[in-house]
Protein backbone atom coordinates (compact mmCIF):
# COMPACT_ATOMS: atom_id res chain seq x y z
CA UNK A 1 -13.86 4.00 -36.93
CA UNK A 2 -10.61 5.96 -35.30
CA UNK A 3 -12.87 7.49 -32.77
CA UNK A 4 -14.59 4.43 -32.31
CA UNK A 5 -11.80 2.48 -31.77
CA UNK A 6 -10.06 5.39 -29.39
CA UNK A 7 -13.63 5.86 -27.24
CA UNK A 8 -13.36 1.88 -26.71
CA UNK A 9 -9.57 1.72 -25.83
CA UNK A 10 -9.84 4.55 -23.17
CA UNK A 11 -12.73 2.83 -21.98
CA UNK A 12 -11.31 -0.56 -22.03
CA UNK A 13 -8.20 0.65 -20.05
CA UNK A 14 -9.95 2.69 -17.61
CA UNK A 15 -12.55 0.06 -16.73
CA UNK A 16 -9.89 -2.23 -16.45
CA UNK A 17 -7.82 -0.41 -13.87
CA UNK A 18 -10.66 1.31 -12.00
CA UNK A 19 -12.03 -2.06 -11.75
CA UNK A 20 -9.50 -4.28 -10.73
CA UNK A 21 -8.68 -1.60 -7.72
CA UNK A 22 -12.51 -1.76 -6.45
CA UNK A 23 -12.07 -5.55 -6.56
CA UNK A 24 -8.93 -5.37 -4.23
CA UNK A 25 -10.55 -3.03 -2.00
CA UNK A 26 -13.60 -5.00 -2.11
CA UNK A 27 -11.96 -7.81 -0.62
CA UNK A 28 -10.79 -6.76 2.52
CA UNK A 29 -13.48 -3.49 3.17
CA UNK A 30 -16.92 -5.06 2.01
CA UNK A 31 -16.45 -9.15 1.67
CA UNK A 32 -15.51 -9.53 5.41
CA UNK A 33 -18.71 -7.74 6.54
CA UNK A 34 -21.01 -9.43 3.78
CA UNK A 35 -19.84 -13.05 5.47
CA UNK A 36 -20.39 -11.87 8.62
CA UNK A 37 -24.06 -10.71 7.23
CA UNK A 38 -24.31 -14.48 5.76
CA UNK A 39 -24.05 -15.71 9.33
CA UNK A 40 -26.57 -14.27 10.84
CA UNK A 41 -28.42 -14.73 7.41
CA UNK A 42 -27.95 -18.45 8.29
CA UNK A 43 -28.68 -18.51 11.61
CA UNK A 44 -31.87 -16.74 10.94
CA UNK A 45 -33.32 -20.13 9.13
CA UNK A 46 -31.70 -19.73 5.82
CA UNK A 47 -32.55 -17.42 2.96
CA UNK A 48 -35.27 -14.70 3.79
CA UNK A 49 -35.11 -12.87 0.43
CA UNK A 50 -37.95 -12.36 -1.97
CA UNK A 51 -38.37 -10.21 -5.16
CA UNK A 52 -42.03 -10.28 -5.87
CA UNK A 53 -41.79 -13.35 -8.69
CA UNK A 54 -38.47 -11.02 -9.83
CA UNK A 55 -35.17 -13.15 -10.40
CA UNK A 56 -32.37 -11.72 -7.74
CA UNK A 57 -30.55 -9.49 -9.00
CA UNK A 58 -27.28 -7.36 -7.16
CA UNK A 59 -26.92 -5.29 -5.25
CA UNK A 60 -30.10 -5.02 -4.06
CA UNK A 61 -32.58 -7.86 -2.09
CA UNK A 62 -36.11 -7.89 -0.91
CA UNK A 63 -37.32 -9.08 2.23
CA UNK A 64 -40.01 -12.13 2.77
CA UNK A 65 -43.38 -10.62 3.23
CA UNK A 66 -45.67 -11.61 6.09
CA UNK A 67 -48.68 -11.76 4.22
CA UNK A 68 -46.86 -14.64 1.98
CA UNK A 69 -47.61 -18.28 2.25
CA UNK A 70 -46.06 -20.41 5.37
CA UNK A 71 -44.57 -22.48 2.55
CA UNK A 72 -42.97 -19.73 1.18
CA UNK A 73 -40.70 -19.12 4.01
CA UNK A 74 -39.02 -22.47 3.37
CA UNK A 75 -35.46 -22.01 2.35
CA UNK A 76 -34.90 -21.91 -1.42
CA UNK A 77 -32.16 -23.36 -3.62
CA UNK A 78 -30.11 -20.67 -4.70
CA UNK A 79 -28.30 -22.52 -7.78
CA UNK A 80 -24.58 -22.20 -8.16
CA UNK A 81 -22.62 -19.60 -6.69
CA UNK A 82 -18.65 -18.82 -6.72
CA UNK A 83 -16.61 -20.87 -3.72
CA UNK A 84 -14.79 -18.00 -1.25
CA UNK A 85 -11.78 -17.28 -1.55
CA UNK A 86 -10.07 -17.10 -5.29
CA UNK A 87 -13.01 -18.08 -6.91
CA UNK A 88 -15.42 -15.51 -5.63
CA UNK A 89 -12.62 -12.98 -5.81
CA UNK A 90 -12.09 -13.58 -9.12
CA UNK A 91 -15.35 -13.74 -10.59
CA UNK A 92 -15.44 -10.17 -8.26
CA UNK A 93 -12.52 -8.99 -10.32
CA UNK A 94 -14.20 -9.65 -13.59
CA UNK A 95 -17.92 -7.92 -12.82
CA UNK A 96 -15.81 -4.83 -11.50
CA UNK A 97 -14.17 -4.43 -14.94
CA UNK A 98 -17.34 -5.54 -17.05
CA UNK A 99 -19.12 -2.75 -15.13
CA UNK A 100 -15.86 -0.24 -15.19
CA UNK A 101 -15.70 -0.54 -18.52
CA UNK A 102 -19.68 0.51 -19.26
CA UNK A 103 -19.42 3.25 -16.42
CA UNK A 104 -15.98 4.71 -18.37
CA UNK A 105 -18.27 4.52 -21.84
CA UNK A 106 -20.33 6.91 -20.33
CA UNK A 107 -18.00 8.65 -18.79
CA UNK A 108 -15.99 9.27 -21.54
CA UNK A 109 -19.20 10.08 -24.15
CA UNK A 110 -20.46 12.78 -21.61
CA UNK A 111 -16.90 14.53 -21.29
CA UNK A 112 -16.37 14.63 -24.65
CA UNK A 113 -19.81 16.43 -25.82
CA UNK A 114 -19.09 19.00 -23.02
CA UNK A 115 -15.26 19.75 -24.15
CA UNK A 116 -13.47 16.41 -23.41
CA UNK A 117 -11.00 15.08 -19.92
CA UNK A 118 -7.95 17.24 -20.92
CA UNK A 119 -5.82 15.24 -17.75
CA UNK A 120 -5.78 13.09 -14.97
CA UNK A 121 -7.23 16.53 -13.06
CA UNK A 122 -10.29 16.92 -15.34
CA UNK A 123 -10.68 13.57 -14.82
CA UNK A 124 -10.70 13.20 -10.89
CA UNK A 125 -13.44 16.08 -11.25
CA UNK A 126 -15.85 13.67 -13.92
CA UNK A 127 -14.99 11.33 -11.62
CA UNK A 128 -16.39 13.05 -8.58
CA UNK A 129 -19.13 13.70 -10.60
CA UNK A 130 -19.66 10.36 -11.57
CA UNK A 131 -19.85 9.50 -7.91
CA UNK A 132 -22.31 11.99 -7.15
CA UNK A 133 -24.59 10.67 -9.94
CA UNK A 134 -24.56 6.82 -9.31
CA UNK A 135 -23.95 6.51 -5.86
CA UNK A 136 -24.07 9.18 -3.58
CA UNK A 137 -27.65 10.68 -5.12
CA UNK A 138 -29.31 6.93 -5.23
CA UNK A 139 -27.69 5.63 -1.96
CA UNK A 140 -29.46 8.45 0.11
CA UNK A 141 -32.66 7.10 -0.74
CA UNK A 142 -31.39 3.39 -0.95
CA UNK A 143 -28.44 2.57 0.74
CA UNK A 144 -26.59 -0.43 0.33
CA UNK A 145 -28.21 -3.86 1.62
CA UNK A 146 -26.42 -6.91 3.64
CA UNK A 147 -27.58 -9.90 3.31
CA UNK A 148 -31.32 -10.44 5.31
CA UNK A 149 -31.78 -7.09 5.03
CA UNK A 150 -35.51 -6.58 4.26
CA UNK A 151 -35.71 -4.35 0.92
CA UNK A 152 -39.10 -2.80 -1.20
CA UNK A 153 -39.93 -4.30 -4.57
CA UNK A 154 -36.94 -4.56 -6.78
CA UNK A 155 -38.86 -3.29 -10.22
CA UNK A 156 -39.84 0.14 -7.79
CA UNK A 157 -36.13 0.38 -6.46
CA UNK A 158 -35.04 0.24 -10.19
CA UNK A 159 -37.49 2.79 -11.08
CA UNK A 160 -36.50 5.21 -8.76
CA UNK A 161 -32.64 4.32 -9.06
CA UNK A 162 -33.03 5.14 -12.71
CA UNK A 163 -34.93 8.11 -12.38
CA UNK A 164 -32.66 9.65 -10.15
CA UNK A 165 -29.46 9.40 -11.63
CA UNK A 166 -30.84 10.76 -14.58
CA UNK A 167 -32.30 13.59 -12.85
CA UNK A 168 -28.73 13.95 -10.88
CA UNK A 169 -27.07 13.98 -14.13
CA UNK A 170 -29.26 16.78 -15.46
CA UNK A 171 -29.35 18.69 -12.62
CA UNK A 172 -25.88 18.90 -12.21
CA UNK A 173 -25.11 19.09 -15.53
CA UNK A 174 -27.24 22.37 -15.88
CA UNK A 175 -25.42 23.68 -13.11
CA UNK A 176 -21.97 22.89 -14.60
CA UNK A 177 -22.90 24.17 -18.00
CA UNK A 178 -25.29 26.56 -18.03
CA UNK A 179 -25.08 30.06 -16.24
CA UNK A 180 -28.22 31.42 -15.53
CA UNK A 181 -30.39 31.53 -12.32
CA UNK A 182 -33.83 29.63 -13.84
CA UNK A 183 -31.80 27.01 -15.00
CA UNK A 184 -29.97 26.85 -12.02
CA UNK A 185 -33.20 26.81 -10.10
CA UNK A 186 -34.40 23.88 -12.47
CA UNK A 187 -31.32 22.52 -11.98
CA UNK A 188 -31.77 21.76 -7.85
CA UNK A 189 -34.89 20.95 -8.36
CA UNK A 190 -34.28 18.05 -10.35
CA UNK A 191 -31.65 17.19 -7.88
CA UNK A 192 -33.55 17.65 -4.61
CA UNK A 193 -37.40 15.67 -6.85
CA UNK A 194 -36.51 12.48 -6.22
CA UNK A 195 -35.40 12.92 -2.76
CA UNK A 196 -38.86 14.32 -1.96
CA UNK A 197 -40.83 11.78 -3.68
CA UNK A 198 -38.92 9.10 -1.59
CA UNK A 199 -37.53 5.62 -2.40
CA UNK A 200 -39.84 2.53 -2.23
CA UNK A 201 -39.74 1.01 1.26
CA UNK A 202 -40.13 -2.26 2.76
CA UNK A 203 -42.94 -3.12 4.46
CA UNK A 204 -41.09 -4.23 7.81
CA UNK A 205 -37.78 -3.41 8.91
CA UNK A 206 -37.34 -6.42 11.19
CA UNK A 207 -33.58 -7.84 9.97
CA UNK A 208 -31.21 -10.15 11.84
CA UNK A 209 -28.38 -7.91 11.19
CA UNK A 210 -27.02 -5.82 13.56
CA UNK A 211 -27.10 -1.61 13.26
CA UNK A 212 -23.34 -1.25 13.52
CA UNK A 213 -22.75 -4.27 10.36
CA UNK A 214 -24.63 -2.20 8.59
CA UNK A 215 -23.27 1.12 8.80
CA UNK A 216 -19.79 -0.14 8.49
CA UNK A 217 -21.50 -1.55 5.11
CA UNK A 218 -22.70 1.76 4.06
CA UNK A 219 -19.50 3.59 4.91
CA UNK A 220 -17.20 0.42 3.01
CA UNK A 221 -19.20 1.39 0.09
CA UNK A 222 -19.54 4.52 -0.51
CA UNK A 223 -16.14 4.73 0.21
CA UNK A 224 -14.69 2.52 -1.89
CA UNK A 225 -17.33 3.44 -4.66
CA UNK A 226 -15.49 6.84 -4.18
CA UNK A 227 -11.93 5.66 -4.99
CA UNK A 228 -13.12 3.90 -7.97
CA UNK A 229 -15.01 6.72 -8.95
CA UNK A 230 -12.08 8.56 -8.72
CA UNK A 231 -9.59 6.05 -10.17
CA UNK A 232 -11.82 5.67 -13.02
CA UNK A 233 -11.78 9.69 -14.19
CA UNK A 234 -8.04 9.94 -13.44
CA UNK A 235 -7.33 7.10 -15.78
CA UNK A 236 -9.76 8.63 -18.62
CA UNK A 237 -8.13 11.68 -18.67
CA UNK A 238 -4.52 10.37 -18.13
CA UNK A 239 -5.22 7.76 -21.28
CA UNK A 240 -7.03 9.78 -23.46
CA UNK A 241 -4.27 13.01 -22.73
CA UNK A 242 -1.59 10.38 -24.53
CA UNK A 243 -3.98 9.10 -27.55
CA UNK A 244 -5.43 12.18 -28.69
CA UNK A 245 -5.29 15.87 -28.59
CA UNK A 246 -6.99 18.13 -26.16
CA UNK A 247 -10.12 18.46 -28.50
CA UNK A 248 -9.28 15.54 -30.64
CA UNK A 249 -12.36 13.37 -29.83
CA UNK A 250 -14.66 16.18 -29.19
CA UNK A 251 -14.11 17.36 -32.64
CA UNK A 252 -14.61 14.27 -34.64
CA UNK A 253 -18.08 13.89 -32.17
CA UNK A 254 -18.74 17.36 -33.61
C-alpha cells in the first residue's frame, strides 16, 4: 500500500504541475489560433466535421464527406460547451492535470521497472522520451488539426496513434536497454513501421483554414507539448528524489 500510495502522490503532484503549466501556455500559444480557426470555421457555413457515426472526440476531427447526404451538411447542434475566457480556461486547466496525472502514472511505472528517476536530470531525459513517444512519433503521421480541418476516420487515426506509440516505446526502449546490434536493428524498425505503413488520410484536403494558421498550430503544439513533457519528468524525479530512496520504489516493484 506504501508504494501504492507513493506511485500515486508523485503522480498526483507531477500531473498537477506539468499540467497546470501546459494550461497557461495553452492560453496564449494555441487558444488564440484555435479562435481564429473558429472564424473561418464559421464563416465557412458552420460546423463541417464528421466522424463516421463516431461521437467527437479531441484532439482530433473529421471532415464532411462529399459522397454524404445534402442534408447532412446542415449545421449540427453541438450541445454545451465551456464560455471563453475563465470558463474554458478553467475547464482547460482541469483536462491538462486529469491527463498529466495518467501520462506521470506511466511515466513513473516505466522508470521504475528500468531502475527508477534518480533527479530532476533523469527526469528531463524520461521526459524527452515521453515526448518522443506520444507526440513527436504520432504527430509526423498526424499532426495536430484546427478547427475545419478535414481529418480520416477517427477509429483508423486511433488505431494507428495507438500502434505507434507502442511501437515508439519499444523501439526506443530496446535501444535504451538493450546492447546488441539485432535488437537494435529490431529496435528502428519498429520505430521507422508505422511511418511506412502511413496514417489514415482524408479523402479531400479542401479546408477553409489558411497554410500559415496551421503551421503556427503545429509548431504551438509540439512546442508546448515539449515543455510539459519536460516539466512533467523534472517534477517525477525531483518528487520522488525527496519521498524515497534512489532504488526505493524499484525494489518494492521487484
Amino acid at each position: 500500500m506504501t508504494l501504492f500510495r507513493n506511485v500515486v502522490f508523485i503522480a498526483a503532484i507531477a500531473g498537477l504541475v506539468a499540467g497546470v503549466v501546459l494550461a497557461c501556455m495553452q492560453a496564449f500559444a494555441t487558444v488564440p489560433l484555435i479562435l481564429k480557426a473558429e472564424v473561418y470555421e464559421q464563416a465557412g457555413g458552420g460546423h463541417t466535421h464528421d466522424h463516421h457515426a463516431v461521437a467527437p472526440a479531441a484532439p482530433g476531427s473529421n471532415a464532411m464527406s462529399s459522397a454524404e447526404p445534402a442534408e447532412a451538411a446542415v449545421p449540427e447542434d453541438e450541445g454545451w460547451a465551456p464560455a471563453d475566457g475563465f470558463e474554458r480556461f478553467a475547464f482547460n486547466v482541469v483536462a491538462n492535470v486529469v491527463t498529466g496525472i495518467g501520462f506521470a502514472l506511466i511515466l513513473v511505472a516505466a522508470s521504475e521497472f528500468a531502475g527508477g528517476i534518480g533527479n530532476w536530470r533523469q527526469g528531463v531525459f524520461w521526459g524527452f522520451a515521453g515526448f518522443a513517444v506520444f507526440t513527436l512519433a504520432p504527430n509526423l503521421g498526424l499532426p495536430p488539426e484546427l478547427p475545419a480541418m478535414p481529418a480520416a476516420d477517427l477509429t483508423q487515426r486511433q488505431i494507428w496513434w495507438t500502434a505507434t506509440v507502442v511501437a515508439t516505446a519499444a523501439g526506443l526502449g530496446l535501444l535504451a536497454f538493450r546492447k546488441s546490434l539485432p535488437l537494435a536493428l529490431l529496435a528502428v524498425a519498429l520505430i521507422v513501421a508505422p511511418h511506412i505503413v502511413g496514417a489514415p488520410q482524408p479523402d479531400r484536403f479542401e479546408s477553409p483554414i489558411p497554410e500559415g494558421l496551421h503551421h503556427q498550430f503545429v509548431v504551438a503544439v509540439t512546442l508546448t507539448n515539449l515543455v510539459f513533457w519536460l516539466v512533467l519528468g523534472a517534477v517525477v524525479g525531483l518528487v520522488r528524489g525527496r519521498l524515497t530512496g534512489v532504488t526505493g520504489l524499484r525494489d518494492s516493484l521487484a
